[in-house]
Protein backbone atom coordinates (compact mmCIF):
# COMPACT_ATOMS: atom_id res chain seq x y z
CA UNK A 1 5.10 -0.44 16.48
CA UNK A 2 4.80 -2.19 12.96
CA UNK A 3 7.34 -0.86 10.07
CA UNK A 4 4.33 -0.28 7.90
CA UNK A 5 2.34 2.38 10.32
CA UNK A 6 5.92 4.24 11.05
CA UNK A 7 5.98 4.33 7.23
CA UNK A 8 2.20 5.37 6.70
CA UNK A 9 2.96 8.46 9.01
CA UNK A 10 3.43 11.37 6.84
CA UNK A 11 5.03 13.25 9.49
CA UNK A 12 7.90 10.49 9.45
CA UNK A 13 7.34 10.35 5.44
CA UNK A 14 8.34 13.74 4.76
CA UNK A 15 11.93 13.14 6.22
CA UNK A 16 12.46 9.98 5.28
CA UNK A 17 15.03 9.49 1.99
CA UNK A 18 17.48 7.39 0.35
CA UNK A 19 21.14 8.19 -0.12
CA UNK A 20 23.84 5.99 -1.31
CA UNK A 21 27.37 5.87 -2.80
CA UNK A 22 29.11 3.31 -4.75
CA UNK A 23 32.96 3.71 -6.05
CA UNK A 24 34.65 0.87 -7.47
CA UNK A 25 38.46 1.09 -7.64
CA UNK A 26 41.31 -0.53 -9.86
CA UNK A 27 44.25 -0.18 -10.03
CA UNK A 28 44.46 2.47 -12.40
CA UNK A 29 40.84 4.31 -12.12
CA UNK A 30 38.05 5.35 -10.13
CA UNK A 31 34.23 5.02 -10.57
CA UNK A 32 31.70 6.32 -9.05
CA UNK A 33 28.08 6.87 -8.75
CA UNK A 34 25.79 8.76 -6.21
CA UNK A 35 22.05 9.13 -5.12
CA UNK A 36 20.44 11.52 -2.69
CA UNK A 37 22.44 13.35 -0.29
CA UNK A 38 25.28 12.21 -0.84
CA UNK A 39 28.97 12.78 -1.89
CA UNK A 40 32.45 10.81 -2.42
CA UNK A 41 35.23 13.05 -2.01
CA UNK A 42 39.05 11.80 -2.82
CA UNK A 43 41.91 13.40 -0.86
CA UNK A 44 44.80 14.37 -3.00
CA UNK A 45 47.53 16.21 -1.31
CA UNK A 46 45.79 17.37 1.55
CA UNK A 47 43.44 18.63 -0.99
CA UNK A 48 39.39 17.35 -1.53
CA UNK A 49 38.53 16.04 -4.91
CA UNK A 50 35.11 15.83 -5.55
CA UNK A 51 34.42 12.34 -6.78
CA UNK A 52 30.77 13.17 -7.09
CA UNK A 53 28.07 15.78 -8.05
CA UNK A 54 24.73 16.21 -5.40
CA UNK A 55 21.66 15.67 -7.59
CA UNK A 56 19.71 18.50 -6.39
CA UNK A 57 15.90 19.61 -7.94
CA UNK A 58 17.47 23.76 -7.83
CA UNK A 59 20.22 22.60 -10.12
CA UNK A 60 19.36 23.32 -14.03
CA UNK A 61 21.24 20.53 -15.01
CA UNK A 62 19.22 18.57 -12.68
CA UNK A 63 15.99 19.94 -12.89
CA UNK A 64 16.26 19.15 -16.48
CA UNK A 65 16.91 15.68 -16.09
CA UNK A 66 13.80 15.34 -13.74
């Protein structure tokens, strides 16, 4: 089946998405950036740190930004 009619399906449109993380590392700091579902997480003494924050419509800081 051609990409474009899988694409035109709305039933297949309403799960599709786009996620994606990006963390550049030096030797003395971490950056990072998210989109979507997504999350970078850092482990720190058998411990999670979270690298990143979801960007989710319910959250006001969010919301706000949209």
């Amino acid at each position: 089946m051609d990409l474009d009619k899988i694409l035109e399906n709305e039933d297949f449109a309403m799960d599709a998405g786009c996620t994606a993380v990006v963390c550049f590392v030096t030797k003395t700091q971490i950056f990072c950036s998210n989109a979507g579902d997504s999350r970078a997480v850092l482990s720190r003494g058998k411990k999670a740190v979270a690298l990143s924050e979801d960007h989710k419509p319910n959250d006001p800081k969010e919301l706000a930004r949209i």
